[in-house]
PDB file of N, CA and C in Angstrom:
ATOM      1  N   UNK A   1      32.622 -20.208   8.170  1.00  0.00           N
ATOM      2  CA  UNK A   1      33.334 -19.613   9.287  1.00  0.00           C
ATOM      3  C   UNK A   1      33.659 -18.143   9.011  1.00  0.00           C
ATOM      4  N   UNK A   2      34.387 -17.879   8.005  1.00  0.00           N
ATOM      5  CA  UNK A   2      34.644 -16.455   7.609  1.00  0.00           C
ATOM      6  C   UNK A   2      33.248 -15.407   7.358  1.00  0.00           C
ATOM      7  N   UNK A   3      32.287 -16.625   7.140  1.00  0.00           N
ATOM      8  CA  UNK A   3      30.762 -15.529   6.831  1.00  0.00           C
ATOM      9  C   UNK A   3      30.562 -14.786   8.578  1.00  0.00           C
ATOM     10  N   UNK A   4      30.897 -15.653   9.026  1.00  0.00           N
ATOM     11  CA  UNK A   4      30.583 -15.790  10.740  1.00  0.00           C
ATOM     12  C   UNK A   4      31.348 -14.577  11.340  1.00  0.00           C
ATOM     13  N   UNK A   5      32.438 -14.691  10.646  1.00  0.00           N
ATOM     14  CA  UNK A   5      33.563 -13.463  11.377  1.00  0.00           C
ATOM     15  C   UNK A   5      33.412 -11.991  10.909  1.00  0.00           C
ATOM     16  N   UNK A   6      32.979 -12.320   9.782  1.00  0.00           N
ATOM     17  CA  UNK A   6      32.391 -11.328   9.204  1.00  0.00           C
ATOM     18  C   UNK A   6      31.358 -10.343   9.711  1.00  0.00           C
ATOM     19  N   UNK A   7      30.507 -11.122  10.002  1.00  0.00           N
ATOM     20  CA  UNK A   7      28.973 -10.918  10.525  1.00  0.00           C
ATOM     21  C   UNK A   7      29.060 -10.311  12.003  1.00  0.00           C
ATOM     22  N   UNK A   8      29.741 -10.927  12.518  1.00  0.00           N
ATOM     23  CA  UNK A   8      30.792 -10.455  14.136  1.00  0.00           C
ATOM     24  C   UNK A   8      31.544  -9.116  14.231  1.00  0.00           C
ATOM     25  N   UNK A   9      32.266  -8.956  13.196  1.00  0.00           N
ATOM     26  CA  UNK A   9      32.751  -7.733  12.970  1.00  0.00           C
ATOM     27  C   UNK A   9      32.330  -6.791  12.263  1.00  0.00           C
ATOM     28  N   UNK A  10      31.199  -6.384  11.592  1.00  0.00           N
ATOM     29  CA  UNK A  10      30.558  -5.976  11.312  1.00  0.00           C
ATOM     30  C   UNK A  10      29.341  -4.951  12.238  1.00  0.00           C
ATOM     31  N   UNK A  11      29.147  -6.076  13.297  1.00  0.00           N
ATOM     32  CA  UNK A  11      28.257  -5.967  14.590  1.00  0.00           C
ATOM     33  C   UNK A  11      29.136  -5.294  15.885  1.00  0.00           C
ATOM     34  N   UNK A  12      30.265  -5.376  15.491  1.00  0.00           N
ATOM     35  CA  UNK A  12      31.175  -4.974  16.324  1.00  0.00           C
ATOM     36  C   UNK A  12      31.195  -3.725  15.972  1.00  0.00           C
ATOM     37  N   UNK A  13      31.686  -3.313  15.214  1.00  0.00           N
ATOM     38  CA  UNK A  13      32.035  -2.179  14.618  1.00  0.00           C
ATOM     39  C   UNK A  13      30.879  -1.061  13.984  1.00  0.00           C
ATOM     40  N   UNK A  14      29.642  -1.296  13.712  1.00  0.00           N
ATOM     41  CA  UNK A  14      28.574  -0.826  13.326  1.00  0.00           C
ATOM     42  C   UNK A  14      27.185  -0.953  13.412  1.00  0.00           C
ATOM     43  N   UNK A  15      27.334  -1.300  14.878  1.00  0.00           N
ATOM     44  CA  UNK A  15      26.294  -1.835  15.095  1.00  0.00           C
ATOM     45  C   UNK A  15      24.908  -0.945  15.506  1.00  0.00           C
ATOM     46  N   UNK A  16      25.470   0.428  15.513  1.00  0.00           N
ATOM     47  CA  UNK A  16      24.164   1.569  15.445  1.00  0.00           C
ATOM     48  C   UNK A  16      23.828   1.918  13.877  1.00  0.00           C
ATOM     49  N   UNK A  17      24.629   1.562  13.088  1.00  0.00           N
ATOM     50  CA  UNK A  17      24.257   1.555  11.747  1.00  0.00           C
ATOM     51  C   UNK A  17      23.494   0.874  11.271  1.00  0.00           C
ATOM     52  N   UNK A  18      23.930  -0.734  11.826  1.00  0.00           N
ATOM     53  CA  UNK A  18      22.906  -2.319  10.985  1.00  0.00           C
ATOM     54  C   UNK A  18      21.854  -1.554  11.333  1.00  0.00           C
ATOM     55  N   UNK A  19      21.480  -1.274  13.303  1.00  0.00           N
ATOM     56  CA  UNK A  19      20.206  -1.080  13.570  1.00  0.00           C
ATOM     57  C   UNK A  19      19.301  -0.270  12.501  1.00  0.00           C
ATOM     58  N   UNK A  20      19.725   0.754  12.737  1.00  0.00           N
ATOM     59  CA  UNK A  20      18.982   1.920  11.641  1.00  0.00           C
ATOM     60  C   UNK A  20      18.583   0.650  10.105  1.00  0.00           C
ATOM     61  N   UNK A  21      19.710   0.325   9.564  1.00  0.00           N
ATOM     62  CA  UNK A  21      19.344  -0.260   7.686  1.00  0.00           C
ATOM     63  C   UNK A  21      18.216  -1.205   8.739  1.00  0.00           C
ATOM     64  N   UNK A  22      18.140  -2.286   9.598  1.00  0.00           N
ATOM     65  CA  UNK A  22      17.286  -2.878  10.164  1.00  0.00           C
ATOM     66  C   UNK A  22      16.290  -2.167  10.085  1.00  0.00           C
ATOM     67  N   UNK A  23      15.971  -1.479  10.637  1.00  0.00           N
ATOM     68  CA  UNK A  23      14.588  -0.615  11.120  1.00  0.00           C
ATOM     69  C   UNK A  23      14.307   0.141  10.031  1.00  0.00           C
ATOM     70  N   UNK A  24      15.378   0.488   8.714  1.00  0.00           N
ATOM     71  CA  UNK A  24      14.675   1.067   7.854  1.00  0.00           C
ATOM     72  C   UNK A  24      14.052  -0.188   7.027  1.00  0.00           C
ATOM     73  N   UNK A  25      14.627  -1.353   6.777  1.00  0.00           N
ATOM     74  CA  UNK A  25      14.108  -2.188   5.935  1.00  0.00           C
ATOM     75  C   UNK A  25      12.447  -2.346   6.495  1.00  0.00           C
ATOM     76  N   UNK A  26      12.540  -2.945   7.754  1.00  0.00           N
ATOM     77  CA  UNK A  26      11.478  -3.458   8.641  1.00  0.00           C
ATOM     78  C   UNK A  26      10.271  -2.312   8.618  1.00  0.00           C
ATOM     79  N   UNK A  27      10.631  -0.553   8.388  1.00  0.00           N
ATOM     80  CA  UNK A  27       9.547  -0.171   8.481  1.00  0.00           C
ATOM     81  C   UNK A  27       8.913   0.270   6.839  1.00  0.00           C
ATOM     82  N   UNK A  28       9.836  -0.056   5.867  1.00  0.00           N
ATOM     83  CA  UNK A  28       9.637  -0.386   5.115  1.00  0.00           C
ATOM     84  C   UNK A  28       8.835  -1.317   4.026  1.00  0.00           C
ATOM     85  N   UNK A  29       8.856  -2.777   4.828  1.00  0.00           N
ATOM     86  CA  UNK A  29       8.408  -3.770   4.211  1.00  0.00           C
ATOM     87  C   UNK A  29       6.840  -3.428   4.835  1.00  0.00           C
ATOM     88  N   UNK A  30       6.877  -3.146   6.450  1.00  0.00           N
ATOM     89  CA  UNK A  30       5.460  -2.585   6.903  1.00  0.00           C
ATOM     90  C   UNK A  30       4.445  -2.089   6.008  1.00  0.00           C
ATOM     91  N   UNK A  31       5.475  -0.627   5.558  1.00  0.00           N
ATOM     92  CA  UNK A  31       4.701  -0.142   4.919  1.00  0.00           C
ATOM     93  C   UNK A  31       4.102  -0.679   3.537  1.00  0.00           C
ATOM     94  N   UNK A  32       5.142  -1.265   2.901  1.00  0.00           N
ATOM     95  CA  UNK A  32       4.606  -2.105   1.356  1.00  0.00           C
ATOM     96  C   UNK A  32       3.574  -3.246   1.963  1.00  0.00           C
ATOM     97  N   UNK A  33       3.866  -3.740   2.634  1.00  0.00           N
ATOM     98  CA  UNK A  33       2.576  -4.565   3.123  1.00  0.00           C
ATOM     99  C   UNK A  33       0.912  -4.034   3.389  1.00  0.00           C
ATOM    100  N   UNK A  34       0.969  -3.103   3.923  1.00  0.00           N
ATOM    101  CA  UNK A  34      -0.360  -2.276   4.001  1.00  0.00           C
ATOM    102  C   UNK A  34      -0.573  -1.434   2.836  1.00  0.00           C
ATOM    103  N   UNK A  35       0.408  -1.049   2.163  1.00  0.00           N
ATOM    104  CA  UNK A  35       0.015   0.089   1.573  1.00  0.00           C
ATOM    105  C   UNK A  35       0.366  -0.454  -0.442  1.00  0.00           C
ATOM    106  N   UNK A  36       0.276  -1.608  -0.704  1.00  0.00           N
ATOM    107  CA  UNK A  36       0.921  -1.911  -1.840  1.00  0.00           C
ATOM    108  C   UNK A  36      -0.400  -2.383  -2.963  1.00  0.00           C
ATOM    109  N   UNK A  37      -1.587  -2.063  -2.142  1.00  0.00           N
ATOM    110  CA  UNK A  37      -2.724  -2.332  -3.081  1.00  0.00           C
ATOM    111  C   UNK A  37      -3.069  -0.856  -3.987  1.00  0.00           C
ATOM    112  N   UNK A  38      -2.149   0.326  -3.275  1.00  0.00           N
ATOM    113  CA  UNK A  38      -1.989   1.654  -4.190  1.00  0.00           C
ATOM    114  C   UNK A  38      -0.803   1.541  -5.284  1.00  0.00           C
ATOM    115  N   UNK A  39      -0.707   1.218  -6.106  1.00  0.00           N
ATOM    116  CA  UNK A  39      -0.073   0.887  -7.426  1.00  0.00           C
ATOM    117  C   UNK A  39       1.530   1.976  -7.275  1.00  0.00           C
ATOM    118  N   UNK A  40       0.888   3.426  -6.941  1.00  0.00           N
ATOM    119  CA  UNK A  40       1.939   4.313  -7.016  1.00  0.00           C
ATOM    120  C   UNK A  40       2.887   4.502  -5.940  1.00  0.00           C
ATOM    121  N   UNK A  41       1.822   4.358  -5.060  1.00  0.00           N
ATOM    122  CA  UNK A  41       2.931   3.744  -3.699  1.00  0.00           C
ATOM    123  C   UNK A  41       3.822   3.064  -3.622  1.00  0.00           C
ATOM    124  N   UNK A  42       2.941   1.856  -4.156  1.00  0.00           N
ATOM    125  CA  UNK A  42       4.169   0.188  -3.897  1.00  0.00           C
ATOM    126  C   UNK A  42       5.882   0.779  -5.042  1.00  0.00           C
ATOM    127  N   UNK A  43       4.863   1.777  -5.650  1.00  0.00           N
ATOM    128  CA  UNK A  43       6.043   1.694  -6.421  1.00  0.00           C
ATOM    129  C   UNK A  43       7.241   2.960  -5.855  1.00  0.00           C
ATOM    130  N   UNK A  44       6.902   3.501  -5.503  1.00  0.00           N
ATOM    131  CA  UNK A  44       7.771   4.689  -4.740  1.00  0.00           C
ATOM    132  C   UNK A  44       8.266   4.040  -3.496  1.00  0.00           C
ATOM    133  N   UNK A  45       7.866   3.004  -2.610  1.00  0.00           N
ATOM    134  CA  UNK A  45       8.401   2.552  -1.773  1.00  0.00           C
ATOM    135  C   UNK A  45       9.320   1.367  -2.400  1.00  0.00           C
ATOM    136  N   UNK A  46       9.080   0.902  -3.582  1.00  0.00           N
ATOM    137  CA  UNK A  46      10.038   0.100  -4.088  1.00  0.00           C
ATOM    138  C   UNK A  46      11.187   0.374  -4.750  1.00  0.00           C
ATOM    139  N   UNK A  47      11.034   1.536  -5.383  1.00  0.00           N
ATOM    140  CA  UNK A  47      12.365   2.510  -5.553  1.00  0.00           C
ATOM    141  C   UNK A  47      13.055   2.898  -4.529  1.00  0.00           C
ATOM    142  N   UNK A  48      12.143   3.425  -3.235  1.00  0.00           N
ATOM    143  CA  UNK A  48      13.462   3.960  -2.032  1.00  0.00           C
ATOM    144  C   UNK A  48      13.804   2.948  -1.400  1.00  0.00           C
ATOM    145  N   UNK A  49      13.597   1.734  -1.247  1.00  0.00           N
ATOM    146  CA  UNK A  49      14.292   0.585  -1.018  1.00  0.00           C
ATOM    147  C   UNK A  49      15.343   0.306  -1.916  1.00  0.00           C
ATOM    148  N   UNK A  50      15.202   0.221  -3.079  1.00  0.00           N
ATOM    149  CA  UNK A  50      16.270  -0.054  -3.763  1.00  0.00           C
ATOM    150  C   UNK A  50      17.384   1.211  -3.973  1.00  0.00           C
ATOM    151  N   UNK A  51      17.032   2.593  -4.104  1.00  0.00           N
ATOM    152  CA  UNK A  51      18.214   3.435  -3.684  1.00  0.00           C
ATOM    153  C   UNK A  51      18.806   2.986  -2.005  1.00  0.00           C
ATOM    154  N   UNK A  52      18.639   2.479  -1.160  1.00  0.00           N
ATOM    155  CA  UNK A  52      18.533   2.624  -0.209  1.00  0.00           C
ATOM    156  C   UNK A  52      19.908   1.213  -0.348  1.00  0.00           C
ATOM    157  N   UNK A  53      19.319   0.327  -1.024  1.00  0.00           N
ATOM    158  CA  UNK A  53      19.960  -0.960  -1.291  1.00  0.00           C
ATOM    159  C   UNK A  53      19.185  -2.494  -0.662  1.00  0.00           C
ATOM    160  N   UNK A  54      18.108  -2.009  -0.160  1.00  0.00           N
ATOM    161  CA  UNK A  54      17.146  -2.768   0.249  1.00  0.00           C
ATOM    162  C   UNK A  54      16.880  -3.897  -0.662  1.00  0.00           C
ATOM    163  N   UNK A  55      16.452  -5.060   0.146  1.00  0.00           N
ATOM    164  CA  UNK A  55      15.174  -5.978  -0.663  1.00  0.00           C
ATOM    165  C   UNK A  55      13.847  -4.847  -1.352  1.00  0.00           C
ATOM    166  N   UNK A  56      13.630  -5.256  -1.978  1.00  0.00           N
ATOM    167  CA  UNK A  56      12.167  -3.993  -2.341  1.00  0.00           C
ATOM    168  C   UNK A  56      11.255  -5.574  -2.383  1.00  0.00           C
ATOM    169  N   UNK A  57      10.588  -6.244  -1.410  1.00  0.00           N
ATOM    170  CA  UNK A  57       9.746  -6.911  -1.942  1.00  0.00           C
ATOM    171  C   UNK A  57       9.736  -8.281  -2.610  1.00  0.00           C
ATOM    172  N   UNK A  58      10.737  -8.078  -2.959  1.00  0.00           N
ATOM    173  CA  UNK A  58      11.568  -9.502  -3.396  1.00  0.00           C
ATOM    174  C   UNK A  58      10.855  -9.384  -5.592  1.00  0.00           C
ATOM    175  N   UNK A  59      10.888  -8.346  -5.634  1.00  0.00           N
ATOM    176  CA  UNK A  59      10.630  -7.642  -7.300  1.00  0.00           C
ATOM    177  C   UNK A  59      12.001  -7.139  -7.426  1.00  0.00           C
ATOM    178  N   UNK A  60      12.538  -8.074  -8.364  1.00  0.00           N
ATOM    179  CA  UNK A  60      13.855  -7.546  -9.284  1.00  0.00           C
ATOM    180  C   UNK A  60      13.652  -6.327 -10.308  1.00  0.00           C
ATOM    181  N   UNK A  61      12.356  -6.568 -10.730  1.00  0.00           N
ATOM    182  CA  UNK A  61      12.017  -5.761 -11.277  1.00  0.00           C
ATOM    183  C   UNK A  61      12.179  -3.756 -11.405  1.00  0.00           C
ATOM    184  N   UNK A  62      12.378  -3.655 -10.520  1.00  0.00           N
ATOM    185  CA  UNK A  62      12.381  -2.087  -9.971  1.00  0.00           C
ATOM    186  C   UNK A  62      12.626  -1.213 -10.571  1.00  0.00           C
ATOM    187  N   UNK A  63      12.495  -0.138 -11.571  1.00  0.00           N
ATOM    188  CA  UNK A  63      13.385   0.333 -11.978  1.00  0.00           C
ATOM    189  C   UNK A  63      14.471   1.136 -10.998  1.00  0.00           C
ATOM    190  N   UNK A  64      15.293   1.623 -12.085  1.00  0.00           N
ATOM    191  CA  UNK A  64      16.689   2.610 -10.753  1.00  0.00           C
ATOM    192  C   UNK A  64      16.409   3.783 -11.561  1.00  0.00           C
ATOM    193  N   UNK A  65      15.618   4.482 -11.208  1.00  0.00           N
ATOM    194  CA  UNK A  65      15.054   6.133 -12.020  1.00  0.00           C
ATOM    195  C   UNK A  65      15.258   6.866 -10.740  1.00  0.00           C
ATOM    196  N   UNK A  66      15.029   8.271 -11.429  1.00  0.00           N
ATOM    197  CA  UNK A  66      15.211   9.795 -10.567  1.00  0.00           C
ATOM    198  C   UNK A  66      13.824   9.728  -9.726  1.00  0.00           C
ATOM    199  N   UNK A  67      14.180  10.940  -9.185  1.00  0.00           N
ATOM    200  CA  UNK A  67      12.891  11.147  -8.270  1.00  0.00           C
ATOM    201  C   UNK A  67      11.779  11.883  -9.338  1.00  0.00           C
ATOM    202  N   UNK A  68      12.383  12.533 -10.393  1.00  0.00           N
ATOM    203  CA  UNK A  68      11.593  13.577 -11.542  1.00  0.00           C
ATOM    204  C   UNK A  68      10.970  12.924 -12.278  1.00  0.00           C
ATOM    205  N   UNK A  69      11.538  11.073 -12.404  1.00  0.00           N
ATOM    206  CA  UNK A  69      10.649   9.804 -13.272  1.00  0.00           C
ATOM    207  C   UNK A  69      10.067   9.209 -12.423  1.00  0.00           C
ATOM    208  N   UNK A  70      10.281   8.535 -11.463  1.00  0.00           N
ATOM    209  CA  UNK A  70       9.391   8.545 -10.352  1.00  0.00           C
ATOM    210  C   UNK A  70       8.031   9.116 -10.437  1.00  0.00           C
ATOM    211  N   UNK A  71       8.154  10.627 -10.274  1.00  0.00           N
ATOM    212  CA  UNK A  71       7.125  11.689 -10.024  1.00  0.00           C
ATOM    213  C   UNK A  71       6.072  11.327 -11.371  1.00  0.00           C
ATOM    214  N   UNK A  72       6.869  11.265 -12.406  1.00  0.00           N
ATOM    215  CA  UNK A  72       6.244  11.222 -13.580  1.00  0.00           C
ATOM    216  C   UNK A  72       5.678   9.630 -14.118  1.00  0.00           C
ATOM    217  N   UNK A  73       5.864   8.741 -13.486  1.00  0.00           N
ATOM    218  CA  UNK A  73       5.321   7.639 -13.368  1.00  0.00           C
ATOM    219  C   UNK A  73       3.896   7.590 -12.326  1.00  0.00           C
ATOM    220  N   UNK A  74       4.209   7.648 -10.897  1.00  0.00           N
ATOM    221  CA  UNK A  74       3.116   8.131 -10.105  1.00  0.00           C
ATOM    222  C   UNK A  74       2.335   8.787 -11.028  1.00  0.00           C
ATOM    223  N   UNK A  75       2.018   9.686 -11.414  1.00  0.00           N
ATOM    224  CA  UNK A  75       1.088  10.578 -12.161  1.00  0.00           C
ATOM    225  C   UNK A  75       0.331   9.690 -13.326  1.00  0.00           C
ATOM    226  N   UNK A  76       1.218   8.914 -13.908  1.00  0.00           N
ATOM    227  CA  UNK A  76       1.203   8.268 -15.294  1.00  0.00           C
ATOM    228  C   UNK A  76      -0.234   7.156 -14.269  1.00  0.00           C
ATOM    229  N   UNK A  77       0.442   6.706 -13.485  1.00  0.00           N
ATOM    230  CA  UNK A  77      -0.355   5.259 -12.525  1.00  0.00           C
ATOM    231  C   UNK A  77      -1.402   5.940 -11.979  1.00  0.00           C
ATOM    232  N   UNK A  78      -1.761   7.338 -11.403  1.00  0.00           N
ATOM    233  CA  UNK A  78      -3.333   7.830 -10.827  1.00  0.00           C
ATOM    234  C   UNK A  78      -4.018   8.269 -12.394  1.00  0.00           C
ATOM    235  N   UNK A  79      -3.224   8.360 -13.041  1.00  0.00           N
ATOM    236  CA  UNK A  79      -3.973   9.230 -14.220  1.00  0.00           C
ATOM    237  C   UNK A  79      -5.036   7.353 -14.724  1.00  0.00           C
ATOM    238  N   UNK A  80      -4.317   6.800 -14.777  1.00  0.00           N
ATOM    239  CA  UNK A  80      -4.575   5.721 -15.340  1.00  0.00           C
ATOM    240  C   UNK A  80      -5.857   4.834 -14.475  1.00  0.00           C
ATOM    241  N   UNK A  81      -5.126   5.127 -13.343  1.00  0.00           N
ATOM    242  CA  UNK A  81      -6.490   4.734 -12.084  1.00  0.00           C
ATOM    243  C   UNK A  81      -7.575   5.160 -12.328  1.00  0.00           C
ATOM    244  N   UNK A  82      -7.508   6.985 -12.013  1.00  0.00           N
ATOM    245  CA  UNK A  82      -8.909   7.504 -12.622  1.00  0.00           C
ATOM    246  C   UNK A  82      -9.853   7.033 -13.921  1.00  0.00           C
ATOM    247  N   UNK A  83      -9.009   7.028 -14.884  1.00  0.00           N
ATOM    248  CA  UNK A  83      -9.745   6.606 -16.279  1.00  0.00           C
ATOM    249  C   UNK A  83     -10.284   5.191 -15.676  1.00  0.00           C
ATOM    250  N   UNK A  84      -9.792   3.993 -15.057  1.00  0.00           N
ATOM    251  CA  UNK A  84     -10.252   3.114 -15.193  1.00  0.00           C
ATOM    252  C   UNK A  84     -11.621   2.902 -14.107  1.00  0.00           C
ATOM    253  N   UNK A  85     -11.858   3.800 -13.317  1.00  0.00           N
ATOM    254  CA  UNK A  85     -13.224   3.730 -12.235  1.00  0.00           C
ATOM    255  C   UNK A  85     -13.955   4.810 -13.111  1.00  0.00           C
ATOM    256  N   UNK A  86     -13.887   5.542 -13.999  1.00  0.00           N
ATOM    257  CA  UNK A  86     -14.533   6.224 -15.078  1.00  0.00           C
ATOM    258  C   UNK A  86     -15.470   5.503 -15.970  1.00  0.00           C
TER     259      UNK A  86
END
């Protein structure tokens, strides 16, 4: 019952907000869905989900890094791509 009242007032009170985290999750998961067979992607969209506070995918895994490790991971994951179609 209290989850209920919760959930009510919440919707009451912020309900141009849920929309937006809604529509960011939703265009989110979109995108990891199409786009998660690129290694560096899945992974940059799985970090801004999780800064974000998102599900990322349902991977606990995630790390919680900067955008400067991030950057430096991506690089680490094409560098690694290339060598391997080499």
């Amino acid at each position: 019952m209290m989850r209920w009242l919760a959930w009510k007032l919440k919707w009451a009170f912020a309900r141009r907000e849920l929309n937006r985290l809604h529509h960011l999750q939703s265009d989110l998961m979109l995108c990891r869905r199409w786009l998660a067979e690129f290694d560096d992607v899945a992974l940059m969209l799985d970090v801004l989900a999780k800064h974000h506070g998102l599900p990322a995918g349902g991977f606990d895994d995630v790390p919680n890094i900067s955008i400067q490790e991030l950057r430096h991971k991506m690089r680490q994951l094409r560098t690694k791509e290339i060598t391997r179609h080499d």
